[in-house]
Protein backbone atom coordinates (compact mmCIF):
# COMPACT_ATOMS: atom_id res chain seq x y z
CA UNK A 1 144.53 95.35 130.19
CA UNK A 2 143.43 91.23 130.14
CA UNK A 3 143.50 89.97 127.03
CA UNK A 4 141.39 86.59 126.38
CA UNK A 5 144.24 83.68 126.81
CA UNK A 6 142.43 81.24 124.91
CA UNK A 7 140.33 81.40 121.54
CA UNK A 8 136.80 80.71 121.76
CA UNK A 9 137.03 77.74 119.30
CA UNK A 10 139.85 75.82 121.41
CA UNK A 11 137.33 76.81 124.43
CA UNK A 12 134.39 74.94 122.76
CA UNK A 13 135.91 72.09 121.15
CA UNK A 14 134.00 69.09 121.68
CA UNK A 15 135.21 66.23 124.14
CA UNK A 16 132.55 63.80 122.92
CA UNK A 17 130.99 62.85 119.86
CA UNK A 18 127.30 63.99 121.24
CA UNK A 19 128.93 67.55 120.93
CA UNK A 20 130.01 67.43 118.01
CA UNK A 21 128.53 69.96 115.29
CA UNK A 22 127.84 67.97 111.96
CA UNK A 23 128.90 65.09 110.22
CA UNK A 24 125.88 63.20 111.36
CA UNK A 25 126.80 60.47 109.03
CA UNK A 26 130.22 60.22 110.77
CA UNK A 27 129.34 60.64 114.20
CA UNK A 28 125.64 60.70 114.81
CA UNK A 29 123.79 57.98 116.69
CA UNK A 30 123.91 55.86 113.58
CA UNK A 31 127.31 57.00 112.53
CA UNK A 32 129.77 54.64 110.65
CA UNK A 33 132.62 55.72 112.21
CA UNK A 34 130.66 56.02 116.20
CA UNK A 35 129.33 52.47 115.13
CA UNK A 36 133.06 51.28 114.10
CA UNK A 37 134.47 52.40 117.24
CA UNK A 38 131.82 51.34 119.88
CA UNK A 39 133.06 47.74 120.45
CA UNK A 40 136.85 48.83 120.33
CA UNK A 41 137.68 48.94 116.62
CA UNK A 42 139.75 51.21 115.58
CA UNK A 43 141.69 51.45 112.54
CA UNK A 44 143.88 53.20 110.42
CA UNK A 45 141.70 56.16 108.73
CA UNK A 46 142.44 59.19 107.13
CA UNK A 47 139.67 62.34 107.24
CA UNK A 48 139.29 64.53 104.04
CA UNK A 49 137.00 67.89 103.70
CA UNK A 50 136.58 71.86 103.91
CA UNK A 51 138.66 73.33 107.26
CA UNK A 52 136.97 73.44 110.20
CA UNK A 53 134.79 70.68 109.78
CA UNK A 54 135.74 68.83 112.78
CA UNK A 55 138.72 66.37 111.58
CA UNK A 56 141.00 67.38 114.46
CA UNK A 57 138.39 67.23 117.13
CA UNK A 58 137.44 63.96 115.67
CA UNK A 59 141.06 62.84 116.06
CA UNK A 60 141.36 63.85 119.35
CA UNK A 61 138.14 62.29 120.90
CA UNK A 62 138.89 59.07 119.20
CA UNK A 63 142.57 59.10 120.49
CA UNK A 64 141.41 60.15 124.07
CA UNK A 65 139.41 56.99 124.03
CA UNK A 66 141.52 54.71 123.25
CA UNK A 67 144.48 52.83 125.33
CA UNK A 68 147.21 53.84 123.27
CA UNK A 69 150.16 56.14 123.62
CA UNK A 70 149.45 58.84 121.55
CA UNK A 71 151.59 61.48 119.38
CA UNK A 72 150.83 64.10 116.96
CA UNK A 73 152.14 65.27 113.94
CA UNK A 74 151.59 68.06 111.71
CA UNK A 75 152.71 67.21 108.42
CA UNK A 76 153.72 71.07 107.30
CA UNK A 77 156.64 71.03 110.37
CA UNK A 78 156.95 67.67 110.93
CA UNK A 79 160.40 65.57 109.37
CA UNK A 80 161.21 62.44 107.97
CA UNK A 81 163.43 62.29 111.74
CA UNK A 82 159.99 62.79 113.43
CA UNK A 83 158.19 59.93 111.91
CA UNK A 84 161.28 57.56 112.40
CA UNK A 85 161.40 58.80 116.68
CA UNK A 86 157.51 58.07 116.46
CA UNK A 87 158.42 54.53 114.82
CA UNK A 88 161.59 53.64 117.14
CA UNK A 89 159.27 54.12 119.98
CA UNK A 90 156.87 51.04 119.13
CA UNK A 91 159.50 48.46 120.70
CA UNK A 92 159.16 50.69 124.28
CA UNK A 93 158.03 49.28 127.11
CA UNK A 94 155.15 52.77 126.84
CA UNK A 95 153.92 51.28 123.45
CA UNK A 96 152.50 47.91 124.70
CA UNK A 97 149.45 48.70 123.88
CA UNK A 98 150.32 50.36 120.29
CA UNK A 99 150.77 53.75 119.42
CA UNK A 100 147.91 56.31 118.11
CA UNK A 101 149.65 58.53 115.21
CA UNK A 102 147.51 61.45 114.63
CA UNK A 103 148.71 63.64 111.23
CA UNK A 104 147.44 66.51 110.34
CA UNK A 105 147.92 67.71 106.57
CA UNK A 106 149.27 64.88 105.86
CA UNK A 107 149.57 65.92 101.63
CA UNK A 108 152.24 68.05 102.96
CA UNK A 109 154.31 64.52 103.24
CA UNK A 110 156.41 63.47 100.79
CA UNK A 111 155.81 60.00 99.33
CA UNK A 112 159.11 58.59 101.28
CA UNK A 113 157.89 60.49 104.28
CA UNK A 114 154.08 58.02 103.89
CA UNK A 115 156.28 55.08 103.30
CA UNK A 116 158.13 55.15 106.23
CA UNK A 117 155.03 54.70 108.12
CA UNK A 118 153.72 51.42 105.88
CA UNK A 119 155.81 48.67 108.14
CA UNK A 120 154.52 50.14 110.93
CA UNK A 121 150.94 50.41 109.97
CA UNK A 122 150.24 46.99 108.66
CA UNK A 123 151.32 45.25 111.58
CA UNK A 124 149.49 47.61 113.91
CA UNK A 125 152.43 48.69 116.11
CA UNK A 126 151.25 52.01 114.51
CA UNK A 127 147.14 52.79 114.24
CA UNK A 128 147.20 55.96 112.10
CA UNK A 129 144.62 58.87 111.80
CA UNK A 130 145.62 61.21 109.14
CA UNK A 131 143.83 64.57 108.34
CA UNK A 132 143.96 66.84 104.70
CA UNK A 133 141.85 69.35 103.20
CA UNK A 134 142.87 68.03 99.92
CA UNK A 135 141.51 64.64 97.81
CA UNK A 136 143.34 62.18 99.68
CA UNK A 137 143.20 60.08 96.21
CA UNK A 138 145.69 62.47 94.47
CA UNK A 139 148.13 63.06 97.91
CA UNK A 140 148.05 60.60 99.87
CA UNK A 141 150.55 57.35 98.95
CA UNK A 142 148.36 54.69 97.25
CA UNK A 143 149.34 52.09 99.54
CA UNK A 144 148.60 53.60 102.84
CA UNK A 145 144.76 54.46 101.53
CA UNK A 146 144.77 50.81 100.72
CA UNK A 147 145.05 50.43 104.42
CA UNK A 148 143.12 53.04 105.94
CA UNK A 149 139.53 53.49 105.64
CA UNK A 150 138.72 57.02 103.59
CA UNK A 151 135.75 59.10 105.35
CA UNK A 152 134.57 62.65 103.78
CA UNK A 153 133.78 65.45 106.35
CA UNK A 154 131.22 68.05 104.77
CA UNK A 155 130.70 71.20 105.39
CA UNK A 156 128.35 72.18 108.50
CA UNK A 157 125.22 73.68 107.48
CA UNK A 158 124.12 77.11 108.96
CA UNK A 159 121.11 75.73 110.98
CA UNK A 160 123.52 73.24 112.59
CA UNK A 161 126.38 75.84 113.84
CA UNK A 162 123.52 78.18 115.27
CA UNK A 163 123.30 76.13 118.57
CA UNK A 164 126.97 75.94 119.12
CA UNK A 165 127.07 79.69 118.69
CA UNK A 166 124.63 80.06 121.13
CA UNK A 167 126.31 77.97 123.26
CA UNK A 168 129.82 79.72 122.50
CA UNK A 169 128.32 83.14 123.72
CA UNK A 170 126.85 81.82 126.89
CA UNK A 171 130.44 80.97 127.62
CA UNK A 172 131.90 84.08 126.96
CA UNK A 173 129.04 85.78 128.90
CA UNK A 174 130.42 83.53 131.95
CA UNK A 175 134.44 84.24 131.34
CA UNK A 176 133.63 87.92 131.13
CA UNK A 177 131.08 88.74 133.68
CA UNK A 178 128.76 89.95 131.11
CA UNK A 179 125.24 90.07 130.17
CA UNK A 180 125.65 90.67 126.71
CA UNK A 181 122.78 89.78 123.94
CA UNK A 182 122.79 88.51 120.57
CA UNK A 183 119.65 87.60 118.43
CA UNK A 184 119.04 84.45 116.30
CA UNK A 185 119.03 86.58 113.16
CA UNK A 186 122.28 87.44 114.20
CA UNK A 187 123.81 84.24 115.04
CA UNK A 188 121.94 83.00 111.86
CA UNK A 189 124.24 85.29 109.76
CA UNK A 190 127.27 84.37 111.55
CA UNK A 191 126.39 80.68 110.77
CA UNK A 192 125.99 81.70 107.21
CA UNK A 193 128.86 84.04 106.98
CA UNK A 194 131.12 81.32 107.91
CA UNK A 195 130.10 78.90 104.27
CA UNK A 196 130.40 75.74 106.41
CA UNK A 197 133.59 76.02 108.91
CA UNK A 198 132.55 75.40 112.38
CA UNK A 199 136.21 77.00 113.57
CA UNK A 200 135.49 80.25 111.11
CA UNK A 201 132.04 81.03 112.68
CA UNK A 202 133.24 80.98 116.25
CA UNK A 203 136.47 83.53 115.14
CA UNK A 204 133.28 85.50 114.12
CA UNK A 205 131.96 85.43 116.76
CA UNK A 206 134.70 85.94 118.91
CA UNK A 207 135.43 89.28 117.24
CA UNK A 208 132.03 90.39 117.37
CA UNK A 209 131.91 89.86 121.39
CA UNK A 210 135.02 91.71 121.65
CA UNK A 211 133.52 94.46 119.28
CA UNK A 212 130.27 95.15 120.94
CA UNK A 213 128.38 96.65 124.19
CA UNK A 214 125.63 95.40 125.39
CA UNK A 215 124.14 93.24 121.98
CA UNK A 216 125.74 91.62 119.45
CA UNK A 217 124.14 93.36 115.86
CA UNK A 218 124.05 92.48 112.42
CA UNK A 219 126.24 95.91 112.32
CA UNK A 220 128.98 95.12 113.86
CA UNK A 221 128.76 91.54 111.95
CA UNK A 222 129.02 93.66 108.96
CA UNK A 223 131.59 96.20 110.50
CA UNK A 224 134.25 92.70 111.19
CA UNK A 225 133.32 90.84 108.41
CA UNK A 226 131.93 93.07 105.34
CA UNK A 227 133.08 90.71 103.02
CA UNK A 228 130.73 87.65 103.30
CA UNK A 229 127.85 89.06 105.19
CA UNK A 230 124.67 87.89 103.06
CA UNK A 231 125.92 85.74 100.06
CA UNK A 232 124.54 82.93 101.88
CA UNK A 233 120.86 82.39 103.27
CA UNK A 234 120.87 80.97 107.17
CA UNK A 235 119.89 77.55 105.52
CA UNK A 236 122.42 76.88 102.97
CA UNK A 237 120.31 76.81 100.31
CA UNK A 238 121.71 79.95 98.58
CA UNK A 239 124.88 78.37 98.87
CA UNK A 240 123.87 75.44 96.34
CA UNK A 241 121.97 77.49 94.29
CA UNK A 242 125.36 79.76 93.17
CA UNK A 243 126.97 75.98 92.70
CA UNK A 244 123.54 75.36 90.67
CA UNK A 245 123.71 78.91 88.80
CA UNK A 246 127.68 79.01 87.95
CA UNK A 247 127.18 74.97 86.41
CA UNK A 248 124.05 76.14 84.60
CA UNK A 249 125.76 79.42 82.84
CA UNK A 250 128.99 77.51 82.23
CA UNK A 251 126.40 74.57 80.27
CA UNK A 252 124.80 77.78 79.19
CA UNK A 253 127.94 79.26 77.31
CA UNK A 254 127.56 82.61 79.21
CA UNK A 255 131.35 83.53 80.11
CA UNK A 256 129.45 86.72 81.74
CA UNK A 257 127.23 84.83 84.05
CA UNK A 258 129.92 82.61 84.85
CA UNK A 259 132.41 85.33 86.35
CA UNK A 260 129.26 86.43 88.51
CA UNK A 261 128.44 83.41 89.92
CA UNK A 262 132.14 82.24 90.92
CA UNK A 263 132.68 85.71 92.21
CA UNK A 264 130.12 85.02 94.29
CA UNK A 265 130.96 81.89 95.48
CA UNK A 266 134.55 83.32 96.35
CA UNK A 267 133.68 86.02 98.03
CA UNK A 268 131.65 84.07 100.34
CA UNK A 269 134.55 81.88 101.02
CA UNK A 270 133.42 78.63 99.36
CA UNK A 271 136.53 78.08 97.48
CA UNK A 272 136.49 74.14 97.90
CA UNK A 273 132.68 74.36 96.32
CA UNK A 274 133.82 76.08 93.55
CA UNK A 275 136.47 73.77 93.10
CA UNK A 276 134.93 70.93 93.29
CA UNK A 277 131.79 72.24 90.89
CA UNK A 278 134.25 73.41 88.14
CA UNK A 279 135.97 69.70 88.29
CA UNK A 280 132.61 67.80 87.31
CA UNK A 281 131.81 70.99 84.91
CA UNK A 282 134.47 70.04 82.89
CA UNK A 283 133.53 66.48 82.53
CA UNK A 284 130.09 66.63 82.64
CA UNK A 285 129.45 69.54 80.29
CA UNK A 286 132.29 69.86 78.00
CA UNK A 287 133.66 65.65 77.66
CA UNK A 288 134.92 65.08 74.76
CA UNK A 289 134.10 67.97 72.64
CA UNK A 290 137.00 69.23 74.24
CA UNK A 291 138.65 67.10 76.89
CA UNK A 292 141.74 69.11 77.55
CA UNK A 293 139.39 71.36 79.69
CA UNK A 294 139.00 68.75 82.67
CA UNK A 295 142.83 68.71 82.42
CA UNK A 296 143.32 72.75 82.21
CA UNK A 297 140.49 72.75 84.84
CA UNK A 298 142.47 69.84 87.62
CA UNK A 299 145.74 72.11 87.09
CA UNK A 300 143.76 75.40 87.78
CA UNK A 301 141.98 73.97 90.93
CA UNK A 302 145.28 72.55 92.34
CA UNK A 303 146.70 76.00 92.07
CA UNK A 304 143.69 77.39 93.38
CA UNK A 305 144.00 75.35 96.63
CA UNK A 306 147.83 76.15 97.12
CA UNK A 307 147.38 79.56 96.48
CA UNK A 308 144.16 79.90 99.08
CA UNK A 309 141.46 83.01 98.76
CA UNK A 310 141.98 85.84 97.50
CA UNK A 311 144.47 84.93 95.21
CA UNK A 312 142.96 81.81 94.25
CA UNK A 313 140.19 83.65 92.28
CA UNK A 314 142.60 84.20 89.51
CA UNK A 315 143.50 80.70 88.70
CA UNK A 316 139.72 79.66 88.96
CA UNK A 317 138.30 82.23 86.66
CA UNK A 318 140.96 81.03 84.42
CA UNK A 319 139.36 77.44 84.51
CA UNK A 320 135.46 78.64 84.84
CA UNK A 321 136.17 81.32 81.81
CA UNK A 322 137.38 78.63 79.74
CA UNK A 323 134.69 75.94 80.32
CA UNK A 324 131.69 78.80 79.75
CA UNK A 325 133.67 79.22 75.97
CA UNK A 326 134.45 75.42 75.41
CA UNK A 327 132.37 73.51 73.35
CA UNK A 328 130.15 71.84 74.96
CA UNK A 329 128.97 67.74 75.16
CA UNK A 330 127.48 65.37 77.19
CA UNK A 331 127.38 62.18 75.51
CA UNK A 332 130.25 60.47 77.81
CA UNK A 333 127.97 61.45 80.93
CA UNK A 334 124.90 60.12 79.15
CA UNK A 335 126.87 56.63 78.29
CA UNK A 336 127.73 55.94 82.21
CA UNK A 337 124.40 56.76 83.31
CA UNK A 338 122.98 54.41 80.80
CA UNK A 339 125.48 51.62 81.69
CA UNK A 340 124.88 52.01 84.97
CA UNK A 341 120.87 51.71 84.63
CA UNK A 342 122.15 48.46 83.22
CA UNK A 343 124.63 47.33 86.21
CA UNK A 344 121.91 48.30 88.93
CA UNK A 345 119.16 46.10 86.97
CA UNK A 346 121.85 43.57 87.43
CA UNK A 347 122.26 43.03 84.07
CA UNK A 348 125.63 41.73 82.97
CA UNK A 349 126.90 39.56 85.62
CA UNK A 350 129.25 37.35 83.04
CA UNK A 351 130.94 39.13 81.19
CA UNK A 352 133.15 37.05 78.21
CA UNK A 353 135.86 34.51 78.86
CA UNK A 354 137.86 36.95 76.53
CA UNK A 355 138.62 39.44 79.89
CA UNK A 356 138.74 36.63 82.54
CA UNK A 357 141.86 36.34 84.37
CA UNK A 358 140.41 32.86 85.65
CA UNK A 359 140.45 31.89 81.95
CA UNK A 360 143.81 32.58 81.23
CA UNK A 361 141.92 35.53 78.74
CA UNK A 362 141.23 32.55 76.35
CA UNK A 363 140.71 33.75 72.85
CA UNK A 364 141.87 37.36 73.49
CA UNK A 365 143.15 39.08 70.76
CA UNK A 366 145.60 41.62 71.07
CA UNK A 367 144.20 44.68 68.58
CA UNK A 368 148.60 45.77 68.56
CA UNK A 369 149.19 43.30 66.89
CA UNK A 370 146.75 44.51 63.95
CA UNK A 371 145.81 46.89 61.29
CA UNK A 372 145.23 50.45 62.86
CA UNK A 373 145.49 48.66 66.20
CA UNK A 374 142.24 46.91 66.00
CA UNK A 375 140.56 43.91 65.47
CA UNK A 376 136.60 43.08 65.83
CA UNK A 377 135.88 40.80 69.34
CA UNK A 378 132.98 40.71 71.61
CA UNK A 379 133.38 42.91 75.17
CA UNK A 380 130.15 43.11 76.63
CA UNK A 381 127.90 39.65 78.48
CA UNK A 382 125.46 38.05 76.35
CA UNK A 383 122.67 39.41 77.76
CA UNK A 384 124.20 42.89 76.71
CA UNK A 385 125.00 41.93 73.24
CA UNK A 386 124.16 44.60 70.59
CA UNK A 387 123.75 47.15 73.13
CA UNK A 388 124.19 51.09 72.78
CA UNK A 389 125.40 53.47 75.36
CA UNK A 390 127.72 56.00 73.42
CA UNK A 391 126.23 57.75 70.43
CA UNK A 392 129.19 60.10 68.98
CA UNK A 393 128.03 64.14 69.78
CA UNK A 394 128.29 66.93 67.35
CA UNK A 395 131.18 68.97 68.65
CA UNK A 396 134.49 68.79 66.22
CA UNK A 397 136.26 66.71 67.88
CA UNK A 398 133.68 63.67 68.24
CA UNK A 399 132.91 63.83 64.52
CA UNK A 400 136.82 63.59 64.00
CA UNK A 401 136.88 60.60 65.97
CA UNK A 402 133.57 59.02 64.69
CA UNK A 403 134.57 59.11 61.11
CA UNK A 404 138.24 57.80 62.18
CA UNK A 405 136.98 54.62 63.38
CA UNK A 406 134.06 54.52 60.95
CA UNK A 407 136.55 54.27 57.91
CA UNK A 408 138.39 51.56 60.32
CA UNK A 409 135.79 49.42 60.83
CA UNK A 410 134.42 49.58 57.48
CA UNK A 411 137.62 48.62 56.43
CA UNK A 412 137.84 45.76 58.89
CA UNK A 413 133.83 44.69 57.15
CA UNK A 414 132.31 45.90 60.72
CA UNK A 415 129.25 48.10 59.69
């Protein structure tokens, strides 16, 4: 018996950014990072976003392009010993050009394993192009993000993936001597089934080539992947309407609701979504009438990712369970967006001496160094003066801290 040597998805992996599926905004004609790289610029960035999304093929065409040597790391085998050899070899007679560092997962790096690279990097013996499924602002060292630029790769809608599946089973058609047949509603659901990972949706498809005759059917879909067959619509827009629905019952205090809609989410395989939806839930919806919940909610979510699906589900219901039965308020959300109706009228352009480095902070008083750690001083620009944004909500905890600095204030002959 032959066995297929190579999976479909390392058979269809772009060479060229006009192949690539998604990230438009990336890669597309008008692309920042296309447009960056036209004229020969090319430096040090690091990819974040959902798996399957395209950072590796990204990496690859933009190191296949370019005249440097070029080695590759994955940060989850890779050693401190690695990333010195990779280093050592910028004084080589090979290197003259510079050296092209791709690592993948790099949050799997320690923070001396990232420094090691920082010498390297800011002189340019080293271009690096790192790669993480995870925020790069809460893994990746601080000073090597100062030095890269950050780009987000989103996940690939349903409509976009359909082509490439139809392109993917042409292929396999060809390899095998086949004729087989597969309809758009098919590929449709495949594209859907996947919840945004390019790589995913070809495995599907892959196994459903393998599994059929003559035509690929929604059946044998079903049959290979029961799991995640129809919790999204072929354009996505079911998808953002469980984001929409599990936000709206968690606002909505409905703890029953909310274990629905993140069930369904989950078992579609949106786990990042989910993840990302419950982190501005907490924030957005709950604030300060309880603001241990975005902290509860950022150590859930972390877990979450480590622990990947199923087993993540337990973790998250933890967090969305406890934001649906938080008290709920807004009133930190509705100060931003009112300061920054403000900022983009371009209102408060100088802002007082008082906070100006350039002025040596002339005049600023230090509230330490009085009563109950406060003393009465103007923060916002002139033309801002006697402006509200915050107005105290009515959960427990904003009273509590309204009539704590009330009975300050007063004191200090304030109000």
């Amino acid at each position: 018996m032959n066995y297929q040597k190579r999976p479909l998805a390392e058979m269809m992996r772009p060479e060229s950014f006009d192949d690539m599926v998604g990230q438009e905004h990336l890669f597309g004609k008008n692309g920042v990072i296309r447009k960056m790289t036209a004229g020969g610029y090319l430096p040090n960035m690091i990819f974040f976003g959902p798996p399957g999304t395209g950072k590796t093929t990204a990496a690859s065409i933009l190191a296949a392009s370019s005249d440097m040597t070029i080695h590759k790391l994955n940060a989850t085998t890779a050693s401190l010993a690695d990333v010195k050899d990779v280093c050592a070899q910028t004084s080589s007679v090979f290197a003259t050009n510079g050296i092209l560092l791709y690592l993948d997962e790099i949050q799997y790096f320690n923070k001396k394993q990232q420094q090691s690279l920082l010498e390297y990097i800011e002189d340019g013996r080293i271009t690096l192009i790192a790669s993480t499924t995870e925020n790069p602002y809460m893994y990746v060292y601080n000073a090597i993000i100062s030095r890269s630029a950050v780009f987000e790769f989103k996940s690939v809608k349903a409509k976009d993936i359909v082509p490439a599946l139809r392109k993917a089973t042409e292929k396999l058609c060809k390899e095998y001597e086949t004729d087989k047949t597969v309809s758009d509603e098919t590929l449709e659901a495949i594209a859907s089934a996947a919840a945004g990972d390019v790589r995913r949706s070809l495995n599907l498809l892959e196994n459903c080539f393998f599994a059929s005759e003559n035509e690929i059917t929604l059946d044998i879909l079903s049959s290979v992947n029961s799991t995640t067959v129809g919790n999204f619509d072929k354009d996505g827009t079911v998808h953002y309407d469980l984001l929409s629905a599990l936000q709206k019952s968690i606002r909505g205090s409905d703890p029953d609701a909310t274990a629905f809609y993140l069930a369904r989410l989950l078992d579609g395989g949106d786990l990042l979504g989910a993840c990302r939806r419950l982190q501005v839930i907490a924030s957005e919806d709950i604030g300060l009438a309880y603001p241990i919940a975005a902290t509860v909610t950022d150590s859930c979510v972390n877990s979450a990712l480590r622990l990947g699906l199923p087993e993540a589900a337990i973790p998250l219901s933890h967090a969305a369970l406890l934001l649906a039965t938080a008290p709920k308020s807004n009133s930190a959300h509705i100060a931003y967006e009112a300061a920054l109706a403000d900022v983009r009228a371009g209102k408060g352009r100088n802002f007082p001496k008082i906070l100006r480095q350039v002025n040596n902070f002339d005049g600023y008083k230090y509230p330490h160094d009085y009563p109950n750690h406060y003393v009465n001083q103007k923060y916002l620009p002139d033309d801002l003066k006697g402006v509200k944004y915050f107005e105290y909500g009515t959960s427990k905890n904003e009273i509590a801290a309204k009539d704590y600095w009330n009975n300050i204030k007063n004191k200090n002959g304030d109000n």
